[in-house]
C-alpha atoms as a PDB file:
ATOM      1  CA  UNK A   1       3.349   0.206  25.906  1.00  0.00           C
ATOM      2  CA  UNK A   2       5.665  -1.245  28.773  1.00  0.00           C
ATOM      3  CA  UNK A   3       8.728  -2.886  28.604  1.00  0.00           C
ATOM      4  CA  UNK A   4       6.950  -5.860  29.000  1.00  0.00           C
ATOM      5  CA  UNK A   5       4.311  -5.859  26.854  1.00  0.00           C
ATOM      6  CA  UNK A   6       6.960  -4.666  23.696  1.00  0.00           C
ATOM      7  CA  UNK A   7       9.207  -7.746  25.211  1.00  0.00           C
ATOM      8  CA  UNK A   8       6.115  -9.883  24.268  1.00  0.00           C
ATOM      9  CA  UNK A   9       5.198  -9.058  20.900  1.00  0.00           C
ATOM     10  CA  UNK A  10       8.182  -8.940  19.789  1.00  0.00           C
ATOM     11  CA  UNK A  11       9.098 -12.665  21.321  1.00  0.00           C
ATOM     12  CA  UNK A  12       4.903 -13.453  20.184  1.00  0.00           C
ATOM     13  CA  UNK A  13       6.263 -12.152  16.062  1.00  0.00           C
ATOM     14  CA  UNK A  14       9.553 -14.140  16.184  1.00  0.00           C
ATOM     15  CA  UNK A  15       7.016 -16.898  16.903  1.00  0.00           C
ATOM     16  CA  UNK A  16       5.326 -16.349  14.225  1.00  0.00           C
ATOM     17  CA  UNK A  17       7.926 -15.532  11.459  1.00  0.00           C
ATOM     18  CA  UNK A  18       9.414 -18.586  12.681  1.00  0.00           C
ATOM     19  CA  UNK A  19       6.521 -21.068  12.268  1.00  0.00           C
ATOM     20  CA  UNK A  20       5.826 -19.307   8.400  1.00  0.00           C
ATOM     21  CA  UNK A  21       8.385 -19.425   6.348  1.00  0.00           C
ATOM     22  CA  UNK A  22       5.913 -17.405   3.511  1.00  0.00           C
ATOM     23  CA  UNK A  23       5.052 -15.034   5.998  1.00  0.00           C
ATOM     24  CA  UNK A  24       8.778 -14.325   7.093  1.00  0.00           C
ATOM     25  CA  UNK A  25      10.079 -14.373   3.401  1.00  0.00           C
ATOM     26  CA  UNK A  26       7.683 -11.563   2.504  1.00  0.00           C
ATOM     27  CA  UNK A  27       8.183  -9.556   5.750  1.00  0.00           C
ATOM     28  CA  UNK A  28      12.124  -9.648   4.447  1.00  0.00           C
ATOM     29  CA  UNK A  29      11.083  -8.419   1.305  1.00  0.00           C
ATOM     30  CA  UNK A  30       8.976  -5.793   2.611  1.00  0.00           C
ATOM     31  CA  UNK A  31      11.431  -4.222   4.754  1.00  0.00           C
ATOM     32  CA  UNK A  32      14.391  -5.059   2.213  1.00  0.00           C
ATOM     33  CA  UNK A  33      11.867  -2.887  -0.282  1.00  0.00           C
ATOM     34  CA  UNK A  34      11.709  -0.031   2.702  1.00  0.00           C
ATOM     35  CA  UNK A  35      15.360  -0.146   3.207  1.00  0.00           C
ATOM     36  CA  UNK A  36      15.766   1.131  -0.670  1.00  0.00           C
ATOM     37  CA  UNK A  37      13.131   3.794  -0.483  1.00  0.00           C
ATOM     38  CA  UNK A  38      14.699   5.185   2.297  1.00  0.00           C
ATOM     39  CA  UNK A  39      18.721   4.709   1.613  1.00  0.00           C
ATOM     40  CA  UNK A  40      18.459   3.987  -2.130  1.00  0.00           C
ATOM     41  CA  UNK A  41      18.892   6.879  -3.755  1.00  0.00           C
ATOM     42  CA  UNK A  42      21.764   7.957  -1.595  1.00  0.00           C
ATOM     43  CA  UNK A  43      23.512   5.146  -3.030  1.00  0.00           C
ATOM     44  CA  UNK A  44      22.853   4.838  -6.571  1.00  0.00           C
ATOM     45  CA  UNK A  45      25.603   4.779  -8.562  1.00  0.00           C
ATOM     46  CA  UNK A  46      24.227   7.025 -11.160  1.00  0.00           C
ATOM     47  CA  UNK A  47      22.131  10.172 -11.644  1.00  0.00           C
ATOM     48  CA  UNK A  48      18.585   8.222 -12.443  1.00  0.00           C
ATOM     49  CA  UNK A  49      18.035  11.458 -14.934  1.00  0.00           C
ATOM     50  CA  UNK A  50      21.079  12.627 -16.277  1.00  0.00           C
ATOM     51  CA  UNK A  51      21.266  11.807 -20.274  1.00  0.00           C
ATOM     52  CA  UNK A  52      23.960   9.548 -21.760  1.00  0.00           C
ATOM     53  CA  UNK A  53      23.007   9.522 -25.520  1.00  0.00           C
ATOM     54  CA  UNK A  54      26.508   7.668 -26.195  1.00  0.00           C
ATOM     55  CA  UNK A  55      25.143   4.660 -23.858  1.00  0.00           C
ATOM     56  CA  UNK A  56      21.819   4.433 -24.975  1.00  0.00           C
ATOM     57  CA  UNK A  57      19.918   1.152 -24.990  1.00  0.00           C
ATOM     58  CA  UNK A  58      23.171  -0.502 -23.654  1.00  0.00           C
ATOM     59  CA  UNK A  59      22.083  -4.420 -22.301  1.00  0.00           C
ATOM     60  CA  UNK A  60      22.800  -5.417 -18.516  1.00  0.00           C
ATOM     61  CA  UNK A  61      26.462  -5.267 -18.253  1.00  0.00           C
ATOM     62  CA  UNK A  62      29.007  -5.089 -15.131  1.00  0.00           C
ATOM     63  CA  UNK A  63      28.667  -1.150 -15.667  1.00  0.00           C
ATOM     64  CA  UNK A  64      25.326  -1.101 -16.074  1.00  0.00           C
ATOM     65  CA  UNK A  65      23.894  -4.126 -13.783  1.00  0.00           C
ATOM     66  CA  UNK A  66      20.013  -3.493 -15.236  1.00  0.00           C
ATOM     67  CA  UNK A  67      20.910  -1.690 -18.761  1.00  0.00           C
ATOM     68  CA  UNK A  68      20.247   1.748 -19.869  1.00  0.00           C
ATOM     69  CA  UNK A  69      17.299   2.877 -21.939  1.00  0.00           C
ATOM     70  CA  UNK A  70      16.643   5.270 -24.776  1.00  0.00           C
ATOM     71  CA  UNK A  71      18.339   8.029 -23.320  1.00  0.00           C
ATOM     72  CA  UNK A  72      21.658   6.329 -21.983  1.00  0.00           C
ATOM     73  CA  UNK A  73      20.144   6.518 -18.140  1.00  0.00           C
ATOM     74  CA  UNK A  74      20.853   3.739 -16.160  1.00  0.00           C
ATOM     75  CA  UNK A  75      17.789   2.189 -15.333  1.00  0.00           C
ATOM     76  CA  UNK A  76      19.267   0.148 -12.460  1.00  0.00           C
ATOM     77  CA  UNK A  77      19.472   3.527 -10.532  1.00  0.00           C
ATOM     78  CA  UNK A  78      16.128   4.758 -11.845  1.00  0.00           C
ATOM     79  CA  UNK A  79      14.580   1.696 -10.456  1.00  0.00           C
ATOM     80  CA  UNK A  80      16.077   2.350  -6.955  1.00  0.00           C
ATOM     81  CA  UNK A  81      15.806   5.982  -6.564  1.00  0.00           C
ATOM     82  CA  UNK A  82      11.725   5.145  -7.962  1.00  0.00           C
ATOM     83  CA  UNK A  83      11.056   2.930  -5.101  1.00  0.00           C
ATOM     84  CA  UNK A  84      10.974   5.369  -2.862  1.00  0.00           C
ATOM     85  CA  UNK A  85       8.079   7.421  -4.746  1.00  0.00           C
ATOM     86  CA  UNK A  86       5.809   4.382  -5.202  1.00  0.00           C
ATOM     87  CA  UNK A  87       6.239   3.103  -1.606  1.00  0.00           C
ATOM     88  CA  UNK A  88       5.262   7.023  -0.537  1.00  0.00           C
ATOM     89  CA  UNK A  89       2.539   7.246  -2.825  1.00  0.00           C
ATOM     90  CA  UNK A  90       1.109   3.871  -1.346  1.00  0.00           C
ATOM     91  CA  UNK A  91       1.654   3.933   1.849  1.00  0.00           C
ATOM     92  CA  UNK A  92       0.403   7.289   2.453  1.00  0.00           C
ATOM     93  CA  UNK A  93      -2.629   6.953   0.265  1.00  0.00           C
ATOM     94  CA  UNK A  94      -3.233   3.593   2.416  1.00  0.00           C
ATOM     95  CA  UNK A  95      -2.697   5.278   5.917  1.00  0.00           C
ATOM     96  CA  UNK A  96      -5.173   8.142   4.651  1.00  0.00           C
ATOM     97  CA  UNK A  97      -7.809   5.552   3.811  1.00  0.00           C
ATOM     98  CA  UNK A  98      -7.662   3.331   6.618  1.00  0.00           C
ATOM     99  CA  UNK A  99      -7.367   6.272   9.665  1.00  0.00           C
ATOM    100  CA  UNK A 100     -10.835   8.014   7.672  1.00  0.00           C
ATOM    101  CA  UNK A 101     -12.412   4.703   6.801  1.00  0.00           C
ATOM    102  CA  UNK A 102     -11.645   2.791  10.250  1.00  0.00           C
ATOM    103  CA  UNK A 103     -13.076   5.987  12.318  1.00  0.00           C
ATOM    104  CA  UNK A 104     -16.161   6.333   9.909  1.00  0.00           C
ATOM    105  CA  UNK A 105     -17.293   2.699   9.384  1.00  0.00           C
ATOM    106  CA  UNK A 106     -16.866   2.091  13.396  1.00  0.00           C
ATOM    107  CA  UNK A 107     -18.950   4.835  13.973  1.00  0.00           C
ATOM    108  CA  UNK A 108     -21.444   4.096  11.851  1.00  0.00           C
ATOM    109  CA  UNK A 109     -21.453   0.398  13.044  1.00  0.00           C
ATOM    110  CA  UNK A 110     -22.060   1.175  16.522  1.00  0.00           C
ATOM    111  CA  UNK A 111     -24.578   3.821  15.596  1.00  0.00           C
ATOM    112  CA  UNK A 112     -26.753   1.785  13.420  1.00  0.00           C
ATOM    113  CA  UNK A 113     -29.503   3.457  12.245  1.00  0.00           C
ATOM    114  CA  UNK A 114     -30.312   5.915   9.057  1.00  0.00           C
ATOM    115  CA  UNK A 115     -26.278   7.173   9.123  1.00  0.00           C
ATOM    116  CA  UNK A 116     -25.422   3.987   9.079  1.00  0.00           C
ATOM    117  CA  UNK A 117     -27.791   2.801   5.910  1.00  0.00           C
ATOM    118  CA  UNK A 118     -26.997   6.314   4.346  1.00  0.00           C
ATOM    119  CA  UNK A 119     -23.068   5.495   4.644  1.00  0.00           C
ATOM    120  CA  UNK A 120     -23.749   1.569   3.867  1.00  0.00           C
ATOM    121  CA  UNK A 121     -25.390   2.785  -0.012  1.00  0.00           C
ATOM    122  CA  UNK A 122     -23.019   5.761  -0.333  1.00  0.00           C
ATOM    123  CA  UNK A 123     -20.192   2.709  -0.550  1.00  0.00           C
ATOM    124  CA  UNK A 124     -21.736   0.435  -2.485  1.00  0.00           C
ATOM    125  CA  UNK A 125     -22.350   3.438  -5.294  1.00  0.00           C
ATOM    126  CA  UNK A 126     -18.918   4.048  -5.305  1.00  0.00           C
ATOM    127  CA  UNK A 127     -17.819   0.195  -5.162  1.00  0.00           C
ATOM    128  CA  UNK A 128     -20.389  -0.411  -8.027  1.00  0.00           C
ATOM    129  CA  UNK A 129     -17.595   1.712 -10.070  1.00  0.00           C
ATOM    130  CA  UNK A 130     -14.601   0.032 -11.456  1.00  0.00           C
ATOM    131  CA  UNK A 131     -12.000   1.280  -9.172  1.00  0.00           C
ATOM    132  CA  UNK A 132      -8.991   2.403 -10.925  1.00  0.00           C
ATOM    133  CA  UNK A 133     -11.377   4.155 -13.672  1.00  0.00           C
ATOM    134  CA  UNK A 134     -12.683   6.193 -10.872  1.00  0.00           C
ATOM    135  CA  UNK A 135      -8.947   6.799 -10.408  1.00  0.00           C
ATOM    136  CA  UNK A 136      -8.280   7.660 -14.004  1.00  0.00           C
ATOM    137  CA  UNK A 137     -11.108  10.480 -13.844  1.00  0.00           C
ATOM    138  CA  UNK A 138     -10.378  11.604 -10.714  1.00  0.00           C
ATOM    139  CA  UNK A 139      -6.455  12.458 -11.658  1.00  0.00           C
ATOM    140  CA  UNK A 140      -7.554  13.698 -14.740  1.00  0.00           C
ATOM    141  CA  UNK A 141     -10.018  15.826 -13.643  1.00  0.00           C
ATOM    142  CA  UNK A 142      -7.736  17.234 -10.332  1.00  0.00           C
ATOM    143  CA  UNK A 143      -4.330  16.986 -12.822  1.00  0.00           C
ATOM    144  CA  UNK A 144      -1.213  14.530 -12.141  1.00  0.00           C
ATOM    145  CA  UNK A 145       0.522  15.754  -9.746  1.00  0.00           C
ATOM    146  CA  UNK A 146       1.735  13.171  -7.271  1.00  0.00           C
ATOM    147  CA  UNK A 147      -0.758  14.311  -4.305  1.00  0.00           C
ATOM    148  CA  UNK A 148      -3.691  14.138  -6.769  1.00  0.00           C
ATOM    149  CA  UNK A 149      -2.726  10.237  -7.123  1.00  0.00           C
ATOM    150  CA  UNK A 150      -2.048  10.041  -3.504  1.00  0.00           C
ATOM    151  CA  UNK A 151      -5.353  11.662  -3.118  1.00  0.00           C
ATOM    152  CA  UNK A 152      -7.318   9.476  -5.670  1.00  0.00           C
ATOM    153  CA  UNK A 153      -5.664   6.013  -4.331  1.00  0.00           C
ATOM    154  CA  UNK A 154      -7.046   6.804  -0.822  1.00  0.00           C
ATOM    155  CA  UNK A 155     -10.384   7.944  -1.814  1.00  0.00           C
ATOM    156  CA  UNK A 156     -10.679   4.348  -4.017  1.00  0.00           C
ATOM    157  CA  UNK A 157      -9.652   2.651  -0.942  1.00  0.00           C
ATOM    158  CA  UNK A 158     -11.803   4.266   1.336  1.00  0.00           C
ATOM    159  CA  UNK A 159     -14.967   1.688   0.894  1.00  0.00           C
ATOM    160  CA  UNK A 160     -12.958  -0.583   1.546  1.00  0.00           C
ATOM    161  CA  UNK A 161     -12.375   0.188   5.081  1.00  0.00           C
ATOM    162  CA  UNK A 162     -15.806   1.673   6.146  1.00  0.00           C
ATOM    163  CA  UNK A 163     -17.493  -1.381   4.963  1.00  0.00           C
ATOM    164  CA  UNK A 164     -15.137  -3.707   6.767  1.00  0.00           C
ATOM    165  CA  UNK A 165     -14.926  -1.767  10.040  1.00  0.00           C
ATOM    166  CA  UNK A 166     -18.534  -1.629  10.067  1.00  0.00           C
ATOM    167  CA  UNK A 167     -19.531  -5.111  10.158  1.00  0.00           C
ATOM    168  CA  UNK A 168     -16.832  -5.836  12.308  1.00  0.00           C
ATOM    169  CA  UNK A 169     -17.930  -3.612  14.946  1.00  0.00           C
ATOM    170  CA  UNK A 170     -21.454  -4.272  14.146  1.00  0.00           C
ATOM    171  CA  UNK A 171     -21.405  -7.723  15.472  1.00  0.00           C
ATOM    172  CA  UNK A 172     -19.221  -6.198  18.658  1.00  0.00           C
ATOM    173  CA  UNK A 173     -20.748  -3.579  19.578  1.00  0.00           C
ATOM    174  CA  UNK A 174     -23.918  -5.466  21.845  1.00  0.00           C
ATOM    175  CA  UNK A 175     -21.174  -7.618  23.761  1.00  0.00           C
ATOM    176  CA  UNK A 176     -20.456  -7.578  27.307  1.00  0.00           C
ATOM    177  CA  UNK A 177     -17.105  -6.027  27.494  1.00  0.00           C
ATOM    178  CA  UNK A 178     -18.652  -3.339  25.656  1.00  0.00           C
ATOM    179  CA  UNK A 179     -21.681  -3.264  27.707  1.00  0.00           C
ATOM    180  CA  UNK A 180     -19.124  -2.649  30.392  1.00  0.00           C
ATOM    181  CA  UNK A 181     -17.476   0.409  29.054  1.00  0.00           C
ATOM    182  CA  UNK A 182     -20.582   2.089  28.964  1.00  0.00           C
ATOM    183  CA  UNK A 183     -21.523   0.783  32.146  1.00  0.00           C
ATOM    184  CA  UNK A 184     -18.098   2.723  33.561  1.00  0.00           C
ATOM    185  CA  UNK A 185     -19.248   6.098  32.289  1.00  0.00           C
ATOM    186  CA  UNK A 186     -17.361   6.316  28.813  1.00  0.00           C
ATOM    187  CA  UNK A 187     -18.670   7.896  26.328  1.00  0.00           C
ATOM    188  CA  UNK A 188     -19.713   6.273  22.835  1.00  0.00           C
ATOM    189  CA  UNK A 189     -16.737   7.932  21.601  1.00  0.00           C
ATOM    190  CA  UNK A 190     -14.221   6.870  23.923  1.00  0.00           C
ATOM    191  CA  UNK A 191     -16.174   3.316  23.108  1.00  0.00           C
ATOM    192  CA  UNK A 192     -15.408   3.217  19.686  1.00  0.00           C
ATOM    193  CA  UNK A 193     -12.057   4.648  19.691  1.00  0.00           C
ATOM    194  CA  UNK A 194     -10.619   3.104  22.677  1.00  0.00           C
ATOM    195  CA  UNK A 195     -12.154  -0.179  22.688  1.00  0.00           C
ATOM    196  CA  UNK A 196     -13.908  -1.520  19.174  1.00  0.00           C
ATOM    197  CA  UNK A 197     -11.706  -0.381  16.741  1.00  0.00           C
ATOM    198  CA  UNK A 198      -8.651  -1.441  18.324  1.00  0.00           C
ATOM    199  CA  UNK A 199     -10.068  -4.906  18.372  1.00  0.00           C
ATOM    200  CA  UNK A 200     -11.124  -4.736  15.012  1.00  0.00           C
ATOM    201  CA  UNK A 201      -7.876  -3.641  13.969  1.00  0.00           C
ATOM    202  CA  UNK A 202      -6.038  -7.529  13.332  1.00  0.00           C
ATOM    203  CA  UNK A 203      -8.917  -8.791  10.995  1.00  0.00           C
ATOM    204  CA  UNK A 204      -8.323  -5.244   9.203  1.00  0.00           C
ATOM    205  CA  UNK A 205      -4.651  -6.170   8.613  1.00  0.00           C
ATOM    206  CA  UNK A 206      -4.894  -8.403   6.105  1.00  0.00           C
ATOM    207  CA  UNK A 207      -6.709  -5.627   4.301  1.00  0.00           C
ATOM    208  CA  UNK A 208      -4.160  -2.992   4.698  1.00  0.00           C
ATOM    209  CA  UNK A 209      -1.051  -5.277   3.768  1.00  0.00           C
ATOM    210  CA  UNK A 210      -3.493  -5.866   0.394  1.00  0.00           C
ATOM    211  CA  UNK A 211      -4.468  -2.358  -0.326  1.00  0.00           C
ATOM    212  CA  UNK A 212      -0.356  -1.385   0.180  1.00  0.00           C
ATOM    213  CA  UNK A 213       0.560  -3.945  -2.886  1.00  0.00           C
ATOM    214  CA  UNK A 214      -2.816  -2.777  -4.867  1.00  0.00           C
ATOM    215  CA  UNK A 215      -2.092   0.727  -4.200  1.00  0.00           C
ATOM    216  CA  UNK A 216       1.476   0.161  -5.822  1.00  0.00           C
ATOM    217  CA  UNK A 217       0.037  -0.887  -8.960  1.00  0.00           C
ATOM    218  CA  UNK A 218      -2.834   1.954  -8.921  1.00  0.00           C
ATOM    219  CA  UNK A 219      -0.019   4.401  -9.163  1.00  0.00           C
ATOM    220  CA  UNK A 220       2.377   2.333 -11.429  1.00  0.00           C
ATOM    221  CA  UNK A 221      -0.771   2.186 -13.867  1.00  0.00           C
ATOM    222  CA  UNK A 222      -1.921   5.497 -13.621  1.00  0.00           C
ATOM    223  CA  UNK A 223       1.552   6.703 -14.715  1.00  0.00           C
ATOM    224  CA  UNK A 224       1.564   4.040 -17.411  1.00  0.00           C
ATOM    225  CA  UNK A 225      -1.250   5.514 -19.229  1.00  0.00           C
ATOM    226  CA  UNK A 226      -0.185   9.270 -18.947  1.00  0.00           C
ATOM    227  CA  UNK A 227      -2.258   9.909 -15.830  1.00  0.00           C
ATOM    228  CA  UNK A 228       0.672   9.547 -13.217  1.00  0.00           C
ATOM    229  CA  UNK A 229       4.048  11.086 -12.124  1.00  0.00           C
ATOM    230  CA  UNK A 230       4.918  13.164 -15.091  1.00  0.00           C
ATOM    231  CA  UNK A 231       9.008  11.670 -17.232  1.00  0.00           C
ATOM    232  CA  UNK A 232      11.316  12.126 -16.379  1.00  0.00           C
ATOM    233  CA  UNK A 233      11.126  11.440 -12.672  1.00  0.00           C
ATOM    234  CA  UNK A 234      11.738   7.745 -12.371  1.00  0.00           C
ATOM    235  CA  UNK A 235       9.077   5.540 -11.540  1.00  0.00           C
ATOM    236  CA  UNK A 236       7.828   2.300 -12.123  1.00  0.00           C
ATOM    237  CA  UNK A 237       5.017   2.150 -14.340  1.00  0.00           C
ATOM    238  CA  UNK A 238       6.618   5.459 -16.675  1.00  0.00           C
ATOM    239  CA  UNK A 239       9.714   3.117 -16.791  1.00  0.00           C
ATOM    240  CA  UNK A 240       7.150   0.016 -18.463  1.00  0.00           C
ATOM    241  CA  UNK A 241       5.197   2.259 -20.702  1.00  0.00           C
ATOM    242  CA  UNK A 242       8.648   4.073 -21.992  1.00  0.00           C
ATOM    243  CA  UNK A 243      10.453   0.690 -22.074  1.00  0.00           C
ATOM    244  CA  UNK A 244       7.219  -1.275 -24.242  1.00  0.00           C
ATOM    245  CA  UNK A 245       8.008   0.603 -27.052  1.00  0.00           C
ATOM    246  CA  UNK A 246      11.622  -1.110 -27.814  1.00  0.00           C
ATOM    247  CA  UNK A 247      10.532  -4.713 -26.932  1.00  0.00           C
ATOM    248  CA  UNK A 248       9.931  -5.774 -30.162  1.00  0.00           C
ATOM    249  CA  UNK A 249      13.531  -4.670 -31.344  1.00  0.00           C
ATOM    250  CA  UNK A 250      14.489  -7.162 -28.229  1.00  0.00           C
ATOM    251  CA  UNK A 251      15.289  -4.504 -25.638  1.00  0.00           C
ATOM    252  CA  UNK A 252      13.529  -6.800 -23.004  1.00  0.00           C
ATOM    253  CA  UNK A 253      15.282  -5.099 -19.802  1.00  0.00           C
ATOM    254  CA  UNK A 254      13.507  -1.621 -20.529  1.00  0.00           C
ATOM    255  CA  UNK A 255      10.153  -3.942 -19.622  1.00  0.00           C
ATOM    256  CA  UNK A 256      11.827  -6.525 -17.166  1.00  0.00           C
ATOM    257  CA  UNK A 257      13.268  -5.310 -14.521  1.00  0.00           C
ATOM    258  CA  UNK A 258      10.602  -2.374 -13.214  1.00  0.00           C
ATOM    259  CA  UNK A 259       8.011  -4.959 -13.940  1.00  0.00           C
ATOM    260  CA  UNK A 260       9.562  -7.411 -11.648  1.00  0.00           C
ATOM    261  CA  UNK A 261       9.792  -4.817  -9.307  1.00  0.00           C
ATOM    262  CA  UNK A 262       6.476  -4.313  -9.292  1.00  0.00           C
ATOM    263  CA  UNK A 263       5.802  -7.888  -8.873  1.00  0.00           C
ATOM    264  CA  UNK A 264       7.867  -7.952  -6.178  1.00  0.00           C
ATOM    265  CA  UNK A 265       6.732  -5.156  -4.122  1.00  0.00           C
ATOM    266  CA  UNK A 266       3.198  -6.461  -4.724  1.00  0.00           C
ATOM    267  CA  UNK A 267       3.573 -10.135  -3.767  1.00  0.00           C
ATOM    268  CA  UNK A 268       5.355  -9.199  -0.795  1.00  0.00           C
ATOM    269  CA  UNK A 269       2.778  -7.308   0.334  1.00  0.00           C
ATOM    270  CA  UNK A 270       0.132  -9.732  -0.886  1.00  0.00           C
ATOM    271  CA  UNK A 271       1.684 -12.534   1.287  1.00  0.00           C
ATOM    272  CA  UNK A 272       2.415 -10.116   4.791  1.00  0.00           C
ATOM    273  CA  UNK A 273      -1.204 -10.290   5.400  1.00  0.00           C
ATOM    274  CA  UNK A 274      -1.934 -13.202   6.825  1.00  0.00           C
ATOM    275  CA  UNK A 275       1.188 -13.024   9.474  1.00  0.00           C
ATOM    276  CA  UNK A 276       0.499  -9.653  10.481  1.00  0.00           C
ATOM    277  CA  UNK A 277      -3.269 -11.051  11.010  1.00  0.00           C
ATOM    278  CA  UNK A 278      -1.465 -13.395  12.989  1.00  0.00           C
ATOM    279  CA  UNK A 279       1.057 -11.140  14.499  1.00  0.00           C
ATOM    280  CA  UNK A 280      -1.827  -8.664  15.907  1.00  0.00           C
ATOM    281  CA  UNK A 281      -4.629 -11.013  16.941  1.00  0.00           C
ATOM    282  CA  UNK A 282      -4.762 -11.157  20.953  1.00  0.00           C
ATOM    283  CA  UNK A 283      -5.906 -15.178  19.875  1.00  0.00           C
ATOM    284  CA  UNK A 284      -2.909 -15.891  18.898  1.00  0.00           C
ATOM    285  CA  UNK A 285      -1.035 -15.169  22.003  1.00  0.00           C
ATOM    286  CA  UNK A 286      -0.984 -18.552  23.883  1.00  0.00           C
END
């Protein structure tokens, strides 16, 4: 990309953070969240798994800003330093299922024919299964390790992808500026991968920014119900299931802070799609 054309986008996304005040909210939250994963547990002011057994179950105070749970850790600095697991595990899994289901679902699009029918049931067998049960058996099956969820997430989100990709480029693939690539000698390759799935790529946004929030919560709820990153590494949902136990003895922060985390992270996510559907459509550029 030239000079120029980064000069434009970036003047063309100021545009449109500007005229969305929802959209530019959640892109603040979303990079405030990727600030944390990456400089967060640098800064913590406590080790998120050293045992205090002195401080335990201590309520938000100026030394502990978020509490400390059954062990006397400080769950403010287990709720940082977990960040940056549940952003990896989400945004890998995501980028996994979106570069195989993009490639496969254009390709079968533009192909048409018994691949693409084959492909076409194959997805809606495995969408016909409730998702994050497919999960559950899939991490049990493979064990819960952190690449096994990573590995499970993307496979769940694969259908996804394929199926949008391929009606996308289905209804592109007869058009003229297509006809015209193949009329200049590319191949249906260099077709697919140079021309229709880059186009199809803004309407797939909105997808992606989705599956990153929904991806959070696969993992947070896989580790919830024993299936997911194995106590005492801090994350998210482990800090929820460990901290449910004590909220009837009124221990609320154990439940209340990594679950508005998780709300967080998700709704920011939730509400980036539509401005980076705005951000990366070519319409939009006037």
């Amino acid at each position: 990309m030239s000079s120029m054309d980064a000069s434009s986008t970036l003047r063309h996304t100021i545009w449109v953070l500007r005229g969305n005040l929802v959209t530019a909210v959640a892109a603040a939250g979303a990079l405030f969240l990727l600030l944390v994963a990456i400089f967060g547990p640098a800064l913590v002011p406590y080790d998120p798994v050293a045992s205090d057994v002195p401080q335990a179950l201590q309520p938000p105070s100026a030394l502990h800003w978020a509490g400390t749970d059954q062990l006397g850790r400080d769950v403010f600095s287990r709720l940082i330093v977990a960040a940056r697991l549940d952003l990896a595990i989400a945004i890998t899994a995501v980028g996994i299922s979106f570069a195989i289901g993009a490639v496969i679902g254009s390709l079968c699009g533009y192909v048409g024919g018994r691949l693409d029918r084959a492909v076409g049931r194959f997805v809606d067998v495995v969408m016909a299964f409730p998702l994050f049960v497919l999960a559950m058996a899939m991490v049990a099956a493979l064990g819960n390790r952190v690449e096994n969820i990573v590995i499970a997430t993307a496979i769940i989100n694969l259908p996804f992808y394929i199926r949008f990709s391929r009606a996308e480029v289905n209804i592109r693939r007869n058009l003229g500026w297509v006809e015209a690539a193949r009329a200049c000698g590319d191949s249906h390759v260099s077709v697919v991968l140079r021309f229709l799935l880059p186009n199809v790529l803004p309407a797939m946004a909105v997808q992606i920014s989705l599956n990153l929030g929904w991806a959070i919560l696969n993992a947070a709820g896989l580790s919830f119900i024993g299936l997911g990153v194995k106590p005492p590494t801090p994350e998210w949902g482990i800090m929820v299931a460990e901290g449910a136990r004590f909220i009837s003895t009124g221990r609320w922060w154990l439940v209340a802070f990594p679950g508005l985390a998780l709300m967080f992270a998700v709704l920011c996510f939730n509400l980036l799609g539509d401005g980076l559907r705005d951000i990366l459509d070519p319409r939009m550029r006037t």
